[in-house]
N, C-alpha and C. Protein backbone atom coordinates (compact mmCIF):
# COMPACT_ATOMS: atom_id res chain seq x y z
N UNK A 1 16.63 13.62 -16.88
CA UNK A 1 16.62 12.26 -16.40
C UNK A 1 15.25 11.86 -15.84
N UNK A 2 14.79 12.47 -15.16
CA UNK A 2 13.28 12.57 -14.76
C UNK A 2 12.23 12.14 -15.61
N UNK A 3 12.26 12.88 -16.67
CA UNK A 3 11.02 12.90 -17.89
C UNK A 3 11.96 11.27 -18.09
N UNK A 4 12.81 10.90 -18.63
CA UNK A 4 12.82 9.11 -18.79
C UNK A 4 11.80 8.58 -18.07
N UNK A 5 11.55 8.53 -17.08
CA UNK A 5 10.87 7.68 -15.76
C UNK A 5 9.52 8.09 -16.22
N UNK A 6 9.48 9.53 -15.98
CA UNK A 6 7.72 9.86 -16.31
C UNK A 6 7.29 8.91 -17.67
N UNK A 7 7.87 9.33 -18.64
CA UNK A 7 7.41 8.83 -20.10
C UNK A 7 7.24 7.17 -19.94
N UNK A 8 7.95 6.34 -19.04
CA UNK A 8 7.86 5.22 -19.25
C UNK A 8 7.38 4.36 -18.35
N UNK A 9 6.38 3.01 -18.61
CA UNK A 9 5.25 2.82 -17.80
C UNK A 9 6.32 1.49 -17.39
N UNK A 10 7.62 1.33 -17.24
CA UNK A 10 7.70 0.29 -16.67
C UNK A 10 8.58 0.91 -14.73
N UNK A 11 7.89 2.07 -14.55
CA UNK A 11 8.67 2.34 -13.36
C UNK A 11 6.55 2.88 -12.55
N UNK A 12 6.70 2.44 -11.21
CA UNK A 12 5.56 3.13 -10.48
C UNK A 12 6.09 4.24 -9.84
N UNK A 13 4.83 5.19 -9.43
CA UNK A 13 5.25 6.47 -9.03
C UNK A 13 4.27 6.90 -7.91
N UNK A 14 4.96 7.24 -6.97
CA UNK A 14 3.74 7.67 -5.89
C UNK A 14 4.33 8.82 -5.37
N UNK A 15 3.13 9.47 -4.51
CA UNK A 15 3.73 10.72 -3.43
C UNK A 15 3.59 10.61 -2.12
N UNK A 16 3.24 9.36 -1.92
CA UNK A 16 2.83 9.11 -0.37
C UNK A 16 3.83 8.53 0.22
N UNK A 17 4.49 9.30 1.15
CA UNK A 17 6.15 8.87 1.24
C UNK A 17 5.79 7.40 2.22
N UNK A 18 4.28 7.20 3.35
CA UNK A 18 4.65 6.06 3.99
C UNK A 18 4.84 4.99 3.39
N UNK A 19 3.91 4.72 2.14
CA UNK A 19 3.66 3.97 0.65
C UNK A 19 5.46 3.81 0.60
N UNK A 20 6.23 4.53 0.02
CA UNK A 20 7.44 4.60 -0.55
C UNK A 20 8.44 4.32 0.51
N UNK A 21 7.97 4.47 1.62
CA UNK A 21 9.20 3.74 3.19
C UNK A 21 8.29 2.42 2.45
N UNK A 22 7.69 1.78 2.40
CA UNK A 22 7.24 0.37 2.37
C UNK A 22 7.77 -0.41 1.51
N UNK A 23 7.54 0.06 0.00
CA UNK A 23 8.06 -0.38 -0.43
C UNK A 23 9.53 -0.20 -0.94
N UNK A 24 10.07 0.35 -0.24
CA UNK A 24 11.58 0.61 -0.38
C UNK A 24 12.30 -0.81 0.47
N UNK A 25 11.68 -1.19 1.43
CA UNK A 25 12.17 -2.45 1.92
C UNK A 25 12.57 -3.44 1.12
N UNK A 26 11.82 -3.33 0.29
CA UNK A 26 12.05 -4.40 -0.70
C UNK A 26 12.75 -4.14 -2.06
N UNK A 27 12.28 -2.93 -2.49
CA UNK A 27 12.78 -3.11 -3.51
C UNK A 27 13.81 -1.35 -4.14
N UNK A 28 14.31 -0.55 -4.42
CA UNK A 28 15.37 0.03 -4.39
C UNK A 28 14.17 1.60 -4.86
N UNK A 29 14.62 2.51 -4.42
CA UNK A 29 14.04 3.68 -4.52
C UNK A 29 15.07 4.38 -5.74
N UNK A 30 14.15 3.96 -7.05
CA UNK A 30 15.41 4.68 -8.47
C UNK A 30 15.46 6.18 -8.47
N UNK A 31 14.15 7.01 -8.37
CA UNK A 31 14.54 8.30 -8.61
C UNK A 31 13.33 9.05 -7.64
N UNK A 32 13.50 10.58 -7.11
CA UNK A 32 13.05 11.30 -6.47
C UNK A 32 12.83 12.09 -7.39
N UNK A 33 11.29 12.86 -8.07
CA UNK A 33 11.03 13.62 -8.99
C UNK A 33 10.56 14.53 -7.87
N UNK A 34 11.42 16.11 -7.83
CA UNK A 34 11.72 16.95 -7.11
C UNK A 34 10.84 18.42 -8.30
N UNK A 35 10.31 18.44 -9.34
CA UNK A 35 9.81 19.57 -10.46
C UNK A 35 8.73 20.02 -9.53
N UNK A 36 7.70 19.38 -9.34
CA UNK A 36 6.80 20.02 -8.33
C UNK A 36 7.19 20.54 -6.53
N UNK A 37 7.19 21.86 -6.00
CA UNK A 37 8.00 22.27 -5.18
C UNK A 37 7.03 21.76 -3.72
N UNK A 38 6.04 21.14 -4.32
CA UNK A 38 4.95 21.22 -3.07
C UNK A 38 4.60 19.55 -2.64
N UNK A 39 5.06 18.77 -3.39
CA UNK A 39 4.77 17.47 -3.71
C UNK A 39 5.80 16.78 -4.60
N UNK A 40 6.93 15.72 -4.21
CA UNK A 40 7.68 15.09 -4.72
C UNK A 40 7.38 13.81 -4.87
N UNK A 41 7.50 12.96 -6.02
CA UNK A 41 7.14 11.64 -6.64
C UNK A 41 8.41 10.62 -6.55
N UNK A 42 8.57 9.47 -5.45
CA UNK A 42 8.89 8.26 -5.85
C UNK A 42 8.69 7.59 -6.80
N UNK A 43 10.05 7.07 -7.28
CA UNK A 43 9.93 6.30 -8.91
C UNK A 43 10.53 4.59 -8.22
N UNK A 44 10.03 4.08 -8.62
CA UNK A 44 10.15 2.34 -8.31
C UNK A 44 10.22 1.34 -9.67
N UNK A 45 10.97 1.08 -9.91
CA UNK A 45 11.02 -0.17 -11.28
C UNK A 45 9.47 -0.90 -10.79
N UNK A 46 8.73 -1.24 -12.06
CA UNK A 46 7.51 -1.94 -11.66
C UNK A 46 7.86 -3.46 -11.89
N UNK A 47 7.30 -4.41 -11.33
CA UNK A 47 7.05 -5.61 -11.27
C UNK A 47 5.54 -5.99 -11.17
N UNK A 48 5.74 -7.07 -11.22
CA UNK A 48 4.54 -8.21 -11.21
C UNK A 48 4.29 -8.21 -9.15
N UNK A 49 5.37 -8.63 -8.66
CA UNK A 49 5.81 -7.74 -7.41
C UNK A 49 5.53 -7.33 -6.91
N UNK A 50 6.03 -6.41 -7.34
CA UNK A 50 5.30 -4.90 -6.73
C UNK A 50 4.18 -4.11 -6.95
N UNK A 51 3.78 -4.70 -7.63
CA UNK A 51 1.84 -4.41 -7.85
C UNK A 51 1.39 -5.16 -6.55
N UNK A 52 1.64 -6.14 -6.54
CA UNK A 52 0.97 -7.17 -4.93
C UNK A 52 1.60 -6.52 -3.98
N UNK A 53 2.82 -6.36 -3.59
CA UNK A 53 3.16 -5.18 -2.60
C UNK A 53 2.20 -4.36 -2.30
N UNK A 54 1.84 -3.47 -3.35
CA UNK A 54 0.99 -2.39 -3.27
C UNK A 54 -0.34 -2.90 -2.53
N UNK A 55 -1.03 -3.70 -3.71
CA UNK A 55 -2.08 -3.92 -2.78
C UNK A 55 -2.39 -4.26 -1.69
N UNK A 56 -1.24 -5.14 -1.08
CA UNK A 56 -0.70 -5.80 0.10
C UNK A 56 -1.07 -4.52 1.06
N UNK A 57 -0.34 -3.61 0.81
CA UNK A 57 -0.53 -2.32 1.81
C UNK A 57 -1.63 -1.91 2.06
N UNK A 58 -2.25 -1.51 0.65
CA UNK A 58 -3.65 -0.98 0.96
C UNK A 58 -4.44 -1.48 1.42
N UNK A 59 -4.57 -2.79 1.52
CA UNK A 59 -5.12 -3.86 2.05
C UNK A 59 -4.65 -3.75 3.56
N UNK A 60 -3.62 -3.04 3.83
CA UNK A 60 -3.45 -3.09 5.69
C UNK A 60 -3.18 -4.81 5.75
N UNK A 61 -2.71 -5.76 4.95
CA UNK A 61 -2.36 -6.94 5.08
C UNK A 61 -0.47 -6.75 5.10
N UNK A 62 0.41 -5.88 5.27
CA UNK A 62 1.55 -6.50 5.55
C UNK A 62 1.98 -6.33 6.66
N UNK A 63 3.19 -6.99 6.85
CA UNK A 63 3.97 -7.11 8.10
C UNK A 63 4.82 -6.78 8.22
N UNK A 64 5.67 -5.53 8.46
CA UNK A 64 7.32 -5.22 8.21
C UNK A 64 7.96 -4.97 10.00
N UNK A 65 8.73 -5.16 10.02
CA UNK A 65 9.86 -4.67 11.15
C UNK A 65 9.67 -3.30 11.55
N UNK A 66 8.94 -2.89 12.95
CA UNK A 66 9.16 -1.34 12.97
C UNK A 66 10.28 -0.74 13.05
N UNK A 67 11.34 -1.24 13.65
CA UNK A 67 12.74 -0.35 13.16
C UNK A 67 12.99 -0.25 12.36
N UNK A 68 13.19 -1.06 10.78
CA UNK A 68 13.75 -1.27 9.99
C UNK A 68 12.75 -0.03 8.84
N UNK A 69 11.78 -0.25 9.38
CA UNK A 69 10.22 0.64 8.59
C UNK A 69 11.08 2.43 8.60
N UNK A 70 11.17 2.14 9.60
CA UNK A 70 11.52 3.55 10.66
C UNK A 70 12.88 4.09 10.50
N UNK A 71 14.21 3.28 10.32
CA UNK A 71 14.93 3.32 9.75
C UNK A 71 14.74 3.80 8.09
N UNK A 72 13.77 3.20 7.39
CA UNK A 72 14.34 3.29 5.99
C UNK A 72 13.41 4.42 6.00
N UNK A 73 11.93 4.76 6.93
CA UNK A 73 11.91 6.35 6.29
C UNK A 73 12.56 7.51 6.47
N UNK A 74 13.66 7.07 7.69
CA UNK A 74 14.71 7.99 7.72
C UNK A 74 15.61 8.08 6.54
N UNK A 75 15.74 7.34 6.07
CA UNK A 75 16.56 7.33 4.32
C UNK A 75 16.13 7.97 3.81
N UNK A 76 14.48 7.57 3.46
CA UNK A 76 13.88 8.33 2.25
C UNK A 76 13.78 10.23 2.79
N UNK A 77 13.68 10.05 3.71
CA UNK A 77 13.59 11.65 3.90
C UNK A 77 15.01 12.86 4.17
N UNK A 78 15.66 11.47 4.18
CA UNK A 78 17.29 12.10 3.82
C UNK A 78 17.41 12.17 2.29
N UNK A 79 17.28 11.41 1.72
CA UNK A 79 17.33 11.71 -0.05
C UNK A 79 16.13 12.60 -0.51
N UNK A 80 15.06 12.85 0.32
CA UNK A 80 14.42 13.53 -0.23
C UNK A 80 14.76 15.20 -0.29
N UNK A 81 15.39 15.19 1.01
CA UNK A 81 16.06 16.50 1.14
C UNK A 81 17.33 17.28 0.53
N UNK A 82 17.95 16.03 -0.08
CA UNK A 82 19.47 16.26 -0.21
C UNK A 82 19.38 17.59 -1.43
């Protein structure tokens, strides 16, 4: 199921889990690529979107809710573990 996602350029992929609490606010965290034991990859459906998201971040230009931030990287690091 994994290699689907890898092979196909309409999903983004990162390893930087604060990156992946961010944009999980918005938009749905599809798959956790778990093959590498040292480093696991967030998979995200890509958009038009979520490219500006991205840069949004890197840019240190967004604004999110710290609980809600804080909350959802408690998610991601519960699915990351499961």
């Amino acid at each position: 199921m994994i290699q689907e996602y890898l092979d196909n350029n309409d999903y983004y992929v990162t390893s930087d889990l604060a990156l992946a609490a961010t944009i999980s606010l918005w938009y749905p965290l599809e798959a956790i690529d778990r093959t590498n034991p040292y480093k696991s990859q967030f998979m995200f459906m890509r958009s038009e979107n979520l490219d500006e998201l991205i840069e949004a971040f890197w840019r240190n230009e967004l604004k999110v809710n710290p609980l809600a931030y804080f909350n959802q990287l408690k998610n991601i690091k519960t699915r990351l573990h499961e």
